[in-house]
C-alpha atoms as a PDB file:
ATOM      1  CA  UNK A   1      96.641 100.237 146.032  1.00  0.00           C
ATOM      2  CA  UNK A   2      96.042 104.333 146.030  1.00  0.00           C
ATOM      3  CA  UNK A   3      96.560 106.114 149.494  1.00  0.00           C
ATOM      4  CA  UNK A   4      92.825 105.906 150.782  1.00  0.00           C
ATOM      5  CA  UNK A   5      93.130 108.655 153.000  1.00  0.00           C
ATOM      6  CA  UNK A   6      94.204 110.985 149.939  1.00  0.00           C
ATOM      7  CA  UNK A   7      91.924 109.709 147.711  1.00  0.00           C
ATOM      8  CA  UNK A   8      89.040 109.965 150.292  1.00  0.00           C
ATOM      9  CA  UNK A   9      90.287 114.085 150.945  1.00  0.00           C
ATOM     10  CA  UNK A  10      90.297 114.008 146.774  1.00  0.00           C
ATOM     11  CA  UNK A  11      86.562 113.199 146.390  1.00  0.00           C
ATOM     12  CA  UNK A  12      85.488 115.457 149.175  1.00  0.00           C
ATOM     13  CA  UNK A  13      84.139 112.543 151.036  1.00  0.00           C
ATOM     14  CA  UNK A  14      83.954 112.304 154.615  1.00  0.00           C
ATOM     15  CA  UNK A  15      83.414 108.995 156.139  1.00  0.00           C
ATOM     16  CA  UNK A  16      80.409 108.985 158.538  1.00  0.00           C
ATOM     17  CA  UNK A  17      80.395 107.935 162.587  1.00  0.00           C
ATOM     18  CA  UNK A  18      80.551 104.257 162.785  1.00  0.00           C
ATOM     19  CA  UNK A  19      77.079 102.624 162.794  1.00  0.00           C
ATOM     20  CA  UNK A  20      75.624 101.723 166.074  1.00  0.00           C
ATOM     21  CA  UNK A  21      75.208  97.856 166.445  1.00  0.00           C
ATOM     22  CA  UNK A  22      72.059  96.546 166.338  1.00  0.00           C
ATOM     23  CA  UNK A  23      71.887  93.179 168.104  1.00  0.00           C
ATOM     24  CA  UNK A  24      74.256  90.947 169.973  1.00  0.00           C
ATOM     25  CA  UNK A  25      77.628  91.015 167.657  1.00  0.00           C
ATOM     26  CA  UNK A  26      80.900  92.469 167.249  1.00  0.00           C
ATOM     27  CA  UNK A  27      81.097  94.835 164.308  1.00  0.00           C
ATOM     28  CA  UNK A  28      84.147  93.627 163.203  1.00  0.00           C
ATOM     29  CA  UNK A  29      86.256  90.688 163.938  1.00  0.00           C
ATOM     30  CA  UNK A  30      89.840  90.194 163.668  1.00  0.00           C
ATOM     31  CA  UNK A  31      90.940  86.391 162.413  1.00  0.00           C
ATOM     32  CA  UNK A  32      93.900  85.106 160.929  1.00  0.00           C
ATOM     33  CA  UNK A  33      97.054  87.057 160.784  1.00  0.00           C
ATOM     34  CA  UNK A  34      95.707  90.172 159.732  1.00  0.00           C
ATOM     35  CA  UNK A  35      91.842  89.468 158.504  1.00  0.00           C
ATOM     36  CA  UNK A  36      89.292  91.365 159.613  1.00  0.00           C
ATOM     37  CA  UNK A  37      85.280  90.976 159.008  1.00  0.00           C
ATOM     38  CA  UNK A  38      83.369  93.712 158.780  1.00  0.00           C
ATOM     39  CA  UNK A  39      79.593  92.585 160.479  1.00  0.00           C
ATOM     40  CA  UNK A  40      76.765  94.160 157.893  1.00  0.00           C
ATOM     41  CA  UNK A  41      76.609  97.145 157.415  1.00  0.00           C
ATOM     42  CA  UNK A  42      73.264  99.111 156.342  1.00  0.00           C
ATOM     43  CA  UNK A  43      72.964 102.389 153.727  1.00  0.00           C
ATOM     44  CA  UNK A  44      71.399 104.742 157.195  1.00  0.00           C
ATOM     45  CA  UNK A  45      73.773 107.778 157.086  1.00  0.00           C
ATOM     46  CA  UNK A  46      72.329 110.170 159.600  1.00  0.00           C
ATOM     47  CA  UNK A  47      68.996 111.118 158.801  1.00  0.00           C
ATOM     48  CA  UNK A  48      69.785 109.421 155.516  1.00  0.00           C
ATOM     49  CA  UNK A  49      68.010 106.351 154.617  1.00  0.00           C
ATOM     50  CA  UNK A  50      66.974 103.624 151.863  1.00  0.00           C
ATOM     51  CA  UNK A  51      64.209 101.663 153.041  1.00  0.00           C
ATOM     52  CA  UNK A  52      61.767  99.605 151.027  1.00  0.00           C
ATOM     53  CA  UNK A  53      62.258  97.042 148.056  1.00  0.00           C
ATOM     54  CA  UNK A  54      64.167  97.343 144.843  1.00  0.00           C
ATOM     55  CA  UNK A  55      61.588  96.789 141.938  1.00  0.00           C
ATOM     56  CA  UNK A  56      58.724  98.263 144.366  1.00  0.00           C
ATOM     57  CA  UNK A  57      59.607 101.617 146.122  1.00  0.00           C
ATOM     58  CA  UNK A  58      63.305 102.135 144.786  1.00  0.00           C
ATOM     59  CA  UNK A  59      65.317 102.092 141.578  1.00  0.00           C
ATOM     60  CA  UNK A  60      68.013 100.565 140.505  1.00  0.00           C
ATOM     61  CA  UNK A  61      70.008 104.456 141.209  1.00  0.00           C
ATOM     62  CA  UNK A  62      68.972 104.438 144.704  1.00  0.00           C
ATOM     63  CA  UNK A  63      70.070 101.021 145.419  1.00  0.00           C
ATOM     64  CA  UNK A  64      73.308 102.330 144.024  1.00  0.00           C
ATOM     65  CA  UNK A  65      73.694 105.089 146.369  1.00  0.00           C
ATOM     66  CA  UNK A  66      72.421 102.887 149.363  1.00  0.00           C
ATOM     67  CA  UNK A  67      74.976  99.965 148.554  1.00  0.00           C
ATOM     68  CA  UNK A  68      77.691 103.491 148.623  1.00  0.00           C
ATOM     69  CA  UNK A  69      76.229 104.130 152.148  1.00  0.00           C
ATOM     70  CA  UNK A  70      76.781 100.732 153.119  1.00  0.00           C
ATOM     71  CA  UNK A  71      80.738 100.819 152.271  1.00  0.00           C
ATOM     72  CA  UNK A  72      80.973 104.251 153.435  1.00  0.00           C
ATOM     73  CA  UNK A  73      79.450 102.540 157.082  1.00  0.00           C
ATOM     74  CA  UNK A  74      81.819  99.457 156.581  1.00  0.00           C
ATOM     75  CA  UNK A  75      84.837 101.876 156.045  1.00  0.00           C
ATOM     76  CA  UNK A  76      83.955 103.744 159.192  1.00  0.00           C
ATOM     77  CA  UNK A  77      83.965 100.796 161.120  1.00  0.00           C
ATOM     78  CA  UNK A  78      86.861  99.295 160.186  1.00  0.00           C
ATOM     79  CA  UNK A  79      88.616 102.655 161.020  1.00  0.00           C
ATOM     80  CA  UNK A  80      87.322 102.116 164.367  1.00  0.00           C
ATOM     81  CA  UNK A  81      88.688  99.133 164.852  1.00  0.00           C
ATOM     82  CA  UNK A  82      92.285 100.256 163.080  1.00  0.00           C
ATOM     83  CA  UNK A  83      92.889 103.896 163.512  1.00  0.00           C
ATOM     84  CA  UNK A  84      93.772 104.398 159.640  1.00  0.00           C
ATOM     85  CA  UNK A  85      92.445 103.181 156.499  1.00  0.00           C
ATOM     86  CA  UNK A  86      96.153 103.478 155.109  1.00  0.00           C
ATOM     87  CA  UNK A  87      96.732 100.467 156.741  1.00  0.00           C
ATOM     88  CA  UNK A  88      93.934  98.026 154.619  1.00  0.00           C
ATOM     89  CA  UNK A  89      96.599  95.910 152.260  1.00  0.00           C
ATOM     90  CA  UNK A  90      93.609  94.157 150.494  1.00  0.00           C
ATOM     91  CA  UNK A  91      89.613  94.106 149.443  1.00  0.00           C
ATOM     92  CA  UNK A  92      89.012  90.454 150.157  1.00  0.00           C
ATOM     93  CA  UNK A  93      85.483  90.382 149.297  1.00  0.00           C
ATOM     94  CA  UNK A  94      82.429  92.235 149.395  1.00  0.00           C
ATOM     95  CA  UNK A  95      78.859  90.166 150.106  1.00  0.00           C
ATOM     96  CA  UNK A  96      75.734  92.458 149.281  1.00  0.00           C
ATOM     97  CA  UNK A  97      72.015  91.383 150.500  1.00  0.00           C
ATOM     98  CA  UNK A  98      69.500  93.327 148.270  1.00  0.00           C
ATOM     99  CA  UNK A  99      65.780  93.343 149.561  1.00  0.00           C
ATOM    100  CA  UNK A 100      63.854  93.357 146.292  1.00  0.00           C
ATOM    101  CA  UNK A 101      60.693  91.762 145.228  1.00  0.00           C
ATOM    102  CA  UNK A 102      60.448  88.565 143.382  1.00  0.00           C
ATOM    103  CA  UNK A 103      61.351  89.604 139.776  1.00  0.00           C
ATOM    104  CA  UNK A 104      63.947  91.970 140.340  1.00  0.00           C
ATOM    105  CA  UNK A 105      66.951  90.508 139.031  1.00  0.00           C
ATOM    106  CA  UNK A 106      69.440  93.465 138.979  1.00  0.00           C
ATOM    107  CA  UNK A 107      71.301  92.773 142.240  1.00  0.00           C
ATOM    108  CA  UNK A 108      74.460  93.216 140.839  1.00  0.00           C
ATOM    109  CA  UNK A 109      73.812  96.606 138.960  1.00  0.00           C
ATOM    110  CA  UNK A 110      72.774  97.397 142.759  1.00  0.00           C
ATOM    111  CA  UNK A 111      75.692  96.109 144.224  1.00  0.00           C
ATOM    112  CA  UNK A 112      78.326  97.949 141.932  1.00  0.00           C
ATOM    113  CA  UNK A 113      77.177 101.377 143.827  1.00  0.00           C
ATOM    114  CA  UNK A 114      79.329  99.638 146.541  1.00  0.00           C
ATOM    115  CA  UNK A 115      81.851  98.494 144.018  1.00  0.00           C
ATOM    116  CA  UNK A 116      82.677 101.489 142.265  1.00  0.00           C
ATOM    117  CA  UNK A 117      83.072 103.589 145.060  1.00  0.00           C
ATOM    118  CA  UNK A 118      85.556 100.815 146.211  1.00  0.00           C
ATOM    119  CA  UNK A 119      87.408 101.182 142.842  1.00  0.00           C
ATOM    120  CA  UNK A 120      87.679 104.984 143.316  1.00  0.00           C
ATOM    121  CA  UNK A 121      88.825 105.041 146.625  1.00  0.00           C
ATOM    122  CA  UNK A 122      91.630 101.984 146.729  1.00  0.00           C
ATOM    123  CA  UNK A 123      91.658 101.667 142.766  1.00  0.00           C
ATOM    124  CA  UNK A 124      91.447  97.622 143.352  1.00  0.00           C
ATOM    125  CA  UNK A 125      88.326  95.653 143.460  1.00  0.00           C
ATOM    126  CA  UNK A 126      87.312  92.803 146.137  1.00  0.00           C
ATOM    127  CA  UNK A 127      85.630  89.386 144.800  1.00  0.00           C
ATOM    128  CA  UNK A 128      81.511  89.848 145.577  1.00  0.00           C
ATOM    129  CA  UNK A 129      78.200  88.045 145.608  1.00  0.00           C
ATOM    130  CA  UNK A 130      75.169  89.949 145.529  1.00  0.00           C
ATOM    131  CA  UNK A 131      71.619  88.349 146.778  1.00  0.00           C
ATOM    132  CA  UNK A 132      68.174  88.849 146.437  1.00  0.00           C
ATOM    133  CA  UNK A 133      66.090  88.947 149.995  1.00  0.00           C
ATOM    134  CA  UNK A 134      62.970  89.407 150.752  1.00  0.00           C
ATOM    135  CA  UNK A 135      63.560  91.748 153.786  1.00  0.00           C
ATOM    136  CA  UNK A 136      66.584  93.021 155.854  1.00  0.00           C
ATOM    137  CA  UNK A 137      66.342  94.424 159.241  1.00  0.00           C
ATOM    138  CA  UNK A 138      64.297  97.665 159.905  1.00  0.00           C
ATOM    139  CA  UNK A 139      63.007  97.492 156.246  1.00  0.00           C
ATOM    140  CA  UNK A 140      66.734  98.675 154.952  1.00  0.00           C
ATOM    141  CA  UNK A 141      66.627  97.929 151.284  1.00  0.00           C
ATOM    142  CA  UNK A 142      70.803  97.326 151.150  1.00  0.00           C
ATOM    143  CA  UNK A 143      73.146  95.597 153.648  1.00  0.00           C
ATOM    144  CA  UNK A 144      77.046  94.798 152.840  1.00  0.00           C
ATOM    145  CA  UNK A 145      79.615  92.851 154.842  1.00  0.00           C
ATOM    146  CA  UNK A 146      82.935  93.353 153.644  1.00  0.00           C
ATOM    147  CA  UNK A 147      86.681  91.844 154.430  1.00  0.00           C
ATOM    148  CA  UNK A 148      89.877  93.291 154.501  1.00  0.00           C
ATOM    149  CA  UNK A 149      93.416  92.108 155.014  1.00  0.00           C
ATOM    150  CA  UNK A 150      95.937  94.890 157.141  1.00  0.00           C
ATOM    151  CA  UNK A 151      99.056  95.207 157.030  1.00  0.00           C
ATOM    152  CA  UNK A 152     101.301  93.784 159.889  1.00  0.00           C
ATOM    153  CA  UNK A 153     101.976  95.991 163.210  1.00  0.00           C
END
């Protein structure tokens, strides 16, 4: 796997604050010997927001970009809850919830927005599902839980 942390300085990103919680969860949970769950995670960066349906009031693009907000918010909070992203070993797997209307059938295209920038960042890809909803909380139109194994204290 490619140094995160350089690769992240590389593309000029800059990971946002973790995302507040919103309900009655932990935003990540630590199982196993060194697993850690990453709760959902929506595409709300800042002031930044997709909201609405794919197939309705967004396109395929800007379900990309939202399911890119989504692992930029699951990144952030797993640095939270680890101190460096140097220290993720593995992309277990990636499950992304895409609200879309009844014929929209491109949840993966949405999903890779997440995947790519995954690819870039760690050069390594996690196993994924992505699934059609009808709605996600606060009308978000992309939510993404992710897992990663850590390397050993």
């Amino acid at each position: 796997m490619r140094d995160v942390n350089k690769r992240l300085e590389e593309l000029g990103i800059t990971l946002p604050e973790a995302p507040a919680k919103g309900g009655v969860y932990t935003p990540c949970k630590k199982f196993g010997d060194n697993l850690y769950y990453v709760s959902g995670c929506g595409p709300i960066i800042g002031e930044q927001g997709y909201y609405g349906k794919l197939g309705k009031e967004l396109t395929i693009e800007q379900g990309q970009e939202a399911a890119r907000n989504c692992i930029l918010n699951a990144l952030a909070v797993i640095k939270a809850e680890i101190g460096d992203l140097g220290k993720i070993k593995n992309l277990v797997k990636i499950l992304t919830f895409v609200a879309c209307e009844n014929d929209f059938y491109a949840q993966p295209q949405v999903a890779n927005g997440g995947s790519e920038l995954l690819g870039e960042l760690f050069g390594d890809l996690p196993a994924r599902s992505a699934i059609g909803t009808n709605a996600l909380p606060g009308n978000i139109a992309v939510e993404t839980e992710i897992m990663f194994e850590v390397e050993k204290d």
